[in-house]
Protein backbone atom coordinates (compact mmCIF):
# COMPACT_ATOMS: atom_id res chain seq x y z
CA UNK A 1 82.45 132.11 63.09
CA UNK A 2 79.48 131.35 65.49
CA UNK A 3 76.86 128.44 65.05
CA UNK A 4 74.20 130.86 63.57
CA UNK A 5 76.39 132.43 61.55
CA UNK A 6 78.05 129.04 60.44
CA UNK A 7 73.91 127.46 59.90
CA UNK A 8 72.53 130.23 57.76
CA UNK A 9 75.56 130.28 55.47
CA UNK A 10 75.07 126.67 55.14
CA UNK A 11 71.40 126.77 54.46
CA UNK A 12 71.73 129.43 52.00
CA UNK A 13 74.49 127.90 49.95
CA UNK A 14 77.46 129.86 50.51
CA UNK A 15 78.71 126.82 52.56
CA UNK A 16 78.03 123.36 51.47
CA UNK A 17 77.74 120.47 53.93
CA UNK A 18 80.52 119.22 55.58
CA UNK A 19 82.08 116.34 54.04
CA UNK A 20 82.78 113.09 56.08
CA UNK A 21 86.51 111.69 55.36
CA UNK A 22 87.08 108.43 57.52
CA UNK A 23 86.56 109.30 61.53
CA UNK A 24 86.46 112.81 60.96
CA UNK A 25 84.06 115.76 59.55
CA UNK A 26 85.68 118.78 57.08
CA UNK A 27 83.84 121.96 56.53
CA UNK A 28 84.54 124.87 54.14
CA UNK A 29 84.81 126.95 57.71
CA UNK A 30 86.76 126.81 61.03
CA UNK A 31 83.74 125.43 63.22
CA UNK A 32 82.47 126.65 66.31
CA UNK A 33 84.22 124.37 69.67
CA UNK A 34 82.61 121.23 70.61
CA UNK A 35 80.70 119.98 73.28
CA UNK A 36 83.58 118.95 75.34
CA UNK A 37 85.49 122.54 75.09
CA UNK A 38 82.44 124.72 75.60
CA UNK A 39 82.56 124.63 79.31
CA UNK A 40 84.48 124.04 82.71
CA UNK A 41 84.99 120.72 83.73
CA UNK A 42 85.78 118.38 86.58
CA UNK A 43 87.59 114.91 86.66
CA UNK A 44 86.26 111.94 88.32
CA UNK A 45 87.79 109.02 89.90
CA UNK A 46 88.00 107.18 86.50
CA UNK A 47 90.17 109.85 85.36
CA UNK A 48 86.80 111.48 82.55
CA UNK A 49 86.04 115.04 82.78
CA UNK A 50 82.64 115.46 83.87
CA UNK A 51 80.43 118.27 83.18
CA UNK A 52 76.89 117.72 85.06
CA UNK A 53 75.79 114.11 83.67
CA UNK A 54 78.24 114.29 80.77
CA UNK A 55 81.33 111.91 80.64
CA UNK A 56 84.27 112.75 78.64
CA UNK A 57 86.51 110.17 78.56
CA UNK A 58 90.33 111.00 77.62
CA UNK A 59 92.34 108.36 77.87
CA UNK A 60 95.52 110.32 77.87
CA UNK A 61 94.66 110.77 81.77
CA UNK A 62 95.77 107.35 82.30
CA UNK A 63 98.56 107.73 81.48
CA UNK A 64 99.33 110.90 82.72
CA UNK A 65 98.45 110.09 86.61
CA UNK A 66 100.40 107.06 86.19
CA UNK A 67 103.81 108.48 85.36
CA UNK A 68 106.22 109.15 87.82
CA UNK A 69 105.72 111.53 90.57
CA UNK A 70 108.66 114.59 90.24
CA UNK A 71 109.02 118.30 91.21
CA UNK A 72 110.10 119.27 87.61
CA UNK A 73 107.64 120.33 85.27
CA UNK A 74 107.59 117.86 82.43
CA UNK A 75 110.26 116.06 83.85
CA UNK A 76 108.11 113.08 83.91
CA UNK A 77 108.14 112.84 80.51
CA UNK A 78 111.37 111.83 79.79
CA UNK A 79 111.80 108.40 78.52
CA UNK A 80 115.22 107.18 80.40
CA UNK A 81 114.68 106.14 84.06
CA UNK A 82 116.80 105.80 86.15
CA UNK A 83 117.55 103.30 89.09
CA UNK A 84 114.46 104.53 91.18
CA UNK A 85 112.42 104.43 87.59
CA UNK A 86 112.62 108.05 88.47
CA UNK A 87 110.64 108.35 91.31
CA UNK A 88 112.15 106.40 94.81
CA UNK A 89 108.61 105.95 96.52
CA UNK A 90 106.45 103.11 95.23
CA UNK A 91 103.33 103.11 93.04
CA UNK A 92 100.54 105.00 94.98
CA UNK A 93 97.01 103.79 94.65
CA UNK A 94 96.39 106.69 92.62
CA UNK A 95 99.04 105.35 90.21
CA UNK A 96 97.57 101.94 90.71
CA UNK A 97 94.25 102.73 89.66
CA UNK A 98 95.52 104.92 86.44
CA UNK A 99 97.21 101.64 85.70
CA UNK A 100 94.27 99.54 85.64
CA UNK A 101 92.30 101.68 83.45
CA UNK A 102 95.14 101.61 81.24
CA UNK A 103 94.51 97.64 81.00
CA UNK A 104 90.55 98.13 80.98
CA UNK A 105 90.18 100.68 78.35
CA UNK A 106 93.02 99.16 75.89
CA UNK A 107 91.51 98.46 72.51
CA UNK A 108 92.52 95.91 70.07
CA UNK A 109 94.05 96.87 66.36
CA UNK A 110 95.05 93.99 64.07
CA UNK A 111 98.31 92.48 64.13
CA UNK A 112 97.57 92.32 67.70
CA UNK A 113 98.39 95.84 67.87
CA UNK A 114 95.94 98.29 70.97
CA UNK A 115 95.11 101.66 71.27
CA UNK A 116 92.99 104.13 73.59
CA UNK A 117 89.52 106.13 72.22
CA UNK A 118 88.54 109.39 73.46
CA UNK A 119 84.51 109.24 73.38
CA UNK A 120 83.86 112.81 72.35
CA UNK A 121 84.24 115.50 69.19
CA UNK A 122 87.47 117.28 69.19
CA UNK A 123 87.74 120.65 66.42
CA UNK A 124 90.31 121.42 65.41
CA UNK A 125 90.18 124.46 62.56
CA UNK A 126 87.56 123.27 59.71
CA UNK A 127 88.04 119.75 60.79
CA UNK A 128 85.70 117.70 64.12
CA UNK A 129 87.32 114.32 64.87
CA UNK A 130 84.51 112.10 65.61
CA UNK A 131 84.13 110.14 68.76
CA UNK A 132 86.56 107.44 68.72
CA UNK A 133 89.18 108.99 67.52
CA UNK A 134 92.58 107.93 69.07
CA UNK A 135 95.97 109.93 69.04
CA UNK A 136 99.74 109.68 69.10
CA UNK A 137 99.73 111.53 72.37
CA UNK A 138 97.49 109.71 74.55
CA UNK A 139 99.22 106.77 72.74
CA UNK A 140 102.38 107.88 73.96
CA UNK A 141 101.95 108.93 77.35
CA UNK A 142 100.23 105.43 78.01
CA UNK A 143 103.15 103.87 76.85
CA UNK A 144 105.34 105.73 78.92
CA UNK A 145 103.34 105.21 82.07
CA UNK A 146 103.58 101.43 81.27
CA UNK A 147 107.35 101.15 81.05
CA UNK A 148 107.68 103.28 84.31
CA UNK A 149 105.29 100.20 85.60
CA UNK A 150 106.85 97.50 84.60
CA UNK A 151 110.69 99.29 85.56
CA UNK A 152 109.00 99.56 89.15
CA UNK A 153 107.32 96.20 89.50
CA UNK A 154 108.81 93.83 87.09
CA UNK A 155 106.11 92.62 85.47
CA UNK A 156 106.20 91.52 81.81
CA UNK A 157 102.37 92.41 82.03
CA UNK A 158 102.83 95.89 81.65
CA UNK A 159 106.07 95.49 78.92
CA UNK A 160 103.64 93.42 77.22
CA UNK A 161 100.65 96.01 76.76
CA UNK A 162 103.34 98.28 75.57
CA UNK A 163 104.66 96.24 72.89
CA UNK A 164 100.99 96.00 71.53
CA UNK A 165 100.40 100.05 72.12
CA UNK A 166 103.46 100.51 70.27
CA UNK A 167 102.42 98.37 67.39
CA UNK A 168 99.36 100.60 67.14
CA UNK A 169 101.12 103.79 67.17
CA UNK A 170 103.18 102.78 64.24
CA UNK A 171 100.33 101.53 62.44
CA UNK A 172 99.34 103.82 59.86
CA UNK A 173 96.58 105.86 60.21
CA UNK A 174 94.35 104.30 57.73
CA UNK A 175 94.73 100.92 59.20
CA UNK A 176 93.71 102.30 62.42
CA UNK A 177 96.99 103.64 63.94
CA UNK A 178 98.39 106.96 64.67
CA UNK A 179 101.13 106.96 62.01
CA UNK A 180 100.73 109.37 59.33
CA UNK A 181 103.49 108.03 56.10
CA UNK A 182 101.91 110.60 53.60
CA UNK A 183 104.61 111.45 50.93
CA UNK A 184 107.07 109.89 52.44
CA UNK A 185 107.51 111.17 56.07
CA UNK A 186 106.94 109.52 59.21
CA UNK A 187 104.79 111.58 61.72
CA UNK A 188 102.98 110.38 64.99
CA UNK A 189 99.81 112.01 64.40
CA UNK A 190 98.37 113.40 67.71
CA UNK A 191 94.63 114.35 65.51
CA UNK A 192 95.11 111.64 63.31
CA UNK A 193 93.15 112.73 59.70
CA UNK A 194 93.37 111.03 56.24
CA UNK A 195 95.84 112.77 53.54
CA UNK A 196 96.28 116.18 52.68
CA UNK A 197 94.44 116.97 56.37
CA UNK A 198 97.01 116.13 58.91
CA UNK A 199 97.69 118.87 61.17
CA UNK A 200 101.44 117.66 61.89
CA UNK A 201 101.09 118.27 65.70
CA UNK A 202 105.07 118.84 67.20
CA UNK A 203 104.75 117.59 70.85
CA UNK A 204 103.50 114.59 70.68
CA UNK A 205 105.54 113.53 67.85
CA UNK A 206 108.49 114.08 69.89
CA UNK A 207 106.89 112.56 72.75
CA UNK A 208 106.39 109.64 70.35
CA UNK A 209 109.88 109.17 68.88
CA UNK A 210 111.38 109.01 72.84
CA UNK A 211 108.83 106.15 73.35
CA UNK A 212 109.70 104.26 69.97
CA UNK A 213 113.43 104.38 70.95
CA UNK A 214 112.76 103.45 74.41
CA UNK A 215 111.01 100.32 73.79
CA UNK A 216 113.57 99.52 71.07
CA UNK A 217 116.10 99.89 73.81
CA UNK A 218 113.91 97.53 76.39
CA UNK A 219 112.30 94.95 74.33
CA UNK A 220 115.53 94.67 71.48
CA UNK A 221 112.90 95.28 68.84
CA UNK A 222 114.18 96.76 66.07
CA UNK A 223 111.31 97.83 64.16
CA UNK A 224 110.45 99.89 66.92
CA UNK A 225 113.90 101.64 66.59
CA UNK A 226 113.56 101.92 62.58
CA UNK A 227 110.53 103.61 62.47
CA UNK A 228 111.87 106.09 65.64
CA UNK A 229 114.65 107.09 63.23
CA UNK A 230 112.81 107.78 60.67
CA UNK A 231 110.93 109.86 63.02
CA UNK A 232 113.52 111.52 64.08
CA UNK A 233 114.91 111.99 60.44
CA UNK A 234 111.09 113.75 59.73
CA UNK A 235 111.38 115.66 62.60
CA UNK A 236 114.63 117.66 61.43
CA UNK A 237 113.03 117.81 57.67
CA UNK A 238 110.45 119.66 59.19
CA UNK A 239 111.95 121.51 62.18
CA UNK A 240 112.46 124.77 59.92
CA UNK A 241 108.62 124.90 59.41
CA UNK A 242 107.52 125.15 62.68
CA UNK A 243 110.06 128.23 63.79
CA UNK A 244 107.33 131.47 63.99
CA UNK A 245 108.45 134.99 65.08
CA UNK A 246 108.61 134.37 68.77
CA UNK A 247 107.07 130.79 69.45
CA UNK A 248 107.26 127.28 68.13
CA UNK A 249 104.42 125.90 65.95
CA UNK A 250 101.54 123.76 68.09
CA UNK A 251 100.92 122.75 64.59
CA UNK A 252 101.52 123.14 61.33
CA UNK A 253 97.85 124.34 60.37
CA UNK A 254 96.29 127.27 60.44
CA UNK A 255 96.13 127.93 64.08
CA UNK A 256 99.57 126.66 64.63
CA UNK A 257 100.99 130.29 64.97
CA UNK A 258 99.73 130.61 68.68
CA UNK A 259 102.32 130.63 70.83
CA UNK A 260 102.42 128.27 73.89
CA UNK A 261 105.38 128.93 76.45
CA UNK A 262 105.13 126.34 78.23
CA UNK A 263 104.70 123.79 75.47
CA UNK A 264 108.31 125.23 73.73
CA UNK A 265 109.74 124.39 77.15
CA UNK A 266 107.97 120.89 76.80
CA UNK A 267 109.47 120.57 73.81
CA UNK A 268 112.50 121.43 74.85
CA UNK A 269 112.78 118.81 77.67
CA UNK A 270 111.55 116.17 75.29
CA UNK A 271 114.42 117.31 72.55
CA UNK A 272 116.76 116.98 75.39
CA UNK A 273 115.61 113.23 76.01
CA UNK A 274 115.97 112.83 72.27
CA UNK A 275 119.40 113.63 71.89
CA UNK A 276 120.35 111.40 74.84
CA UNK A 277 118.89 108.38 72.53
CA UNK A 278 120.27 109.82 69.44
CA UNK A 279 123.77 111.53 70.14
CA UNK A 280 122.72 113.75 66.93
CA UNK A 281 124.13 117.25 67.23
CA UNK A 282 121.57 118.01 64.95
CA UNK A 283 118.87 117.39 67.78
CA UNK A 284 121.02 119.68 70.31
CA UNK A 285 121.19 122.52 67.70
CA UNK A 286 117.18 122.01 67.61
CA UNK A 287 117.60 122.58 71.53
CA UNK A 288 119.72 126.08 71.47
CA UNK A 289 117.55 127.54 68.96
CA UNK A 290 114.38 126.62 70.47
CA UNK A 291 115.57 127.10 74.14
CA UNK A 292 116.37 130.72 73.20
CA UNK A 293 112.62 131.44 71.98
C-alpha cells in the first residue's frame, strides 16, 4: 500500500493511528519503506550510508569491515579461528579504523552491559522500529570482529568490550537487550519488538548462538554458554517452521516466505560453525536438509 493510499484510509477511519509499543510504531497495514530504504546510497569513511546530506548510521558496518579478510563468501563469519585468527596478514587501517568506531559508538546498558544504535526507521511489515533501535545482528557481528581483534593483537581491551556486548545481547529485550524470552524460548532478536511482535529473524540468531559459545569458550563464562544452549535448543524447536517450498524463512512473519539464496547458504555456513561447538547431529541434519534447498 502507498503513502496516499495508506493517509486517506487513515483519515477516513478505516485505519486507526498507529499505536506506539516501546521503540517501535504498529499499524493495522504493512507501511510504505522508510527514509533510509527509499533510495541508493553511498558509505562514507565512518562506515554510514550517505544519501546527499543524510547520515545513516548502521553500526553493523563496524563490525563487518573489521572481520577477517577471506576469499570465501561468509567465511568470515565463522566463530573458530584459527592460528592466523583466520586471516595471516595483519590488521589493515581499514580494519583499524572499523575497530575504533566499534569503541566510539559502544553504548552503555545496565549491569555494565553495551550495545550499538542504528539512527534511522527500519519497516519491517506493519511494524517501523524507531531510531535507536539496536539488533542481535549488528550485536553479533561486532562481537565477532572484536574477538578476531583481540586473537590478532592480544589485547584484553577488545575481550573486554565483548564481554560487555555480550551481556547486552543476552539482556532481554525489555531491559534494553536483544534477547527475546517470550513463552519460554530464547531468540536473539535481530528487530527487537515487545511480545506477540517479534519477527523471529533466523540468521542472526544463528550468528548469535556461534558468538555466545565462542566467548563461553574464551572468557570460561558460563552464562554465556547457558544461554547459547538454550539458543541452540530454540533453534531446533523452531527449525520446522521456517522450511518453505523452496527457501528458508528470513523470518517468521509475514514476509518471511521470500526466498534469499544466498542467505540459506549463510545459514548454512553458520550451522556448520554450530555443530563444530555443539557436536549435535541434530544441527548437521539441519545442514543436509537445508544445504539441499
Amino acid at each position: 500500500m502507498n503513502a496516499f493510499w495508506a493517509a486517506l484510509l487513515t483519515t477516513i477511519g478505516i485505519y486507526g493511528p498507529p499505536k506506539t509499543v516501546g521503540s517501535v510504531e504498529v499499524y493495522e497495514y504493512e507501511v510504505p519503506k522508510t527514509e533510509y530504504r527509499s533510495g541508493p546510497l553511498t558509505m562514507d569513511e565512518d562506515f554510514s550510508y550517505v544519501r546527499g546530506q543524510k547520515r545513516f548510521v548502521n553500526p553493523s558496518n563496524y563490525g563487518l569491515n573489521a572481520l577477517p579478510v577471506m576469499q570465501e563468501q561468509w567465511a568470515n563469519r565463522r566463530l573458530h579461528l584459527d592460528e592466523t585468527c583466520n586471516q595471516a596478514a595483519p590488521l589493515s587501517d581499514r580494519q583499524k579504523r572499523a575497530l575504533s568506531l566499534i569503541f566510539t559508538k559502544a553504548e552503555p546498558l545496565p549491569d555494565d552491559a553495551a550495545t550499538w544504535r542504528y539512527n534511522y526507521a527500519w519497516n519491517l511489515d506493519n511494524l517501523v522500529y524507531l531510531p535507536g533501535w539496536n539488533s542481535a545482528y549488528a550485536q553479533s557481528v561486532n562481537i565477532a570482529a572484536l574477538l578476531f581483534a583481540e586473537c590478532k593483537t592480544k589485547d584484553a581491551a577488545y575481550l573486554n568490550l565483548a564481554v560487555k556486548a555480550a551481556r547486552g545481547l543476552t539482556t532481554p529485550i525489555a531491559s534494553g537487550g536483544l534477547l527475546n524470552d517470550e513463552k519460554g524460548l530464547t531468540f536473539f532478536e535481530e528487530y527487537p519488538a515487545p511480545n506477540g511482535l517479534s519477527p523471529y529473524t533466523l540468521n542472526a540468531h544463528i550468528l548469535s548462538l556461534n558468538v555466545l559459545y565462542a566467548m563461553a569458550d574464551r572468557t570460561g563464562d558460563e552464562k554465556f554458554r547457558h544461554f547459547a544452549e538454550a539458543g541452540t535448543a530454540t533453534l531446533l524447536k523452531l527449525a520446522p517452521e521456517y522450511t518453505s517450498g523452496k527457501c528458508i524463512k528470513y523470518t517468521l512473519r509475514e514476509n518471511g516466505n521470500i526466498c534469499h539464496p544466498d542467505y540459506d547458504a549463510y545459514e548454512v555456513i553458520l550451522l556448520n560453525d554450530l555443530y563444530q561447538w555443539t557436536k549435535d547431529d541434530r544441527i548437521r541434519g539441519l545442514v543436509e536438509r537445508w544445504a539441499s534447498k
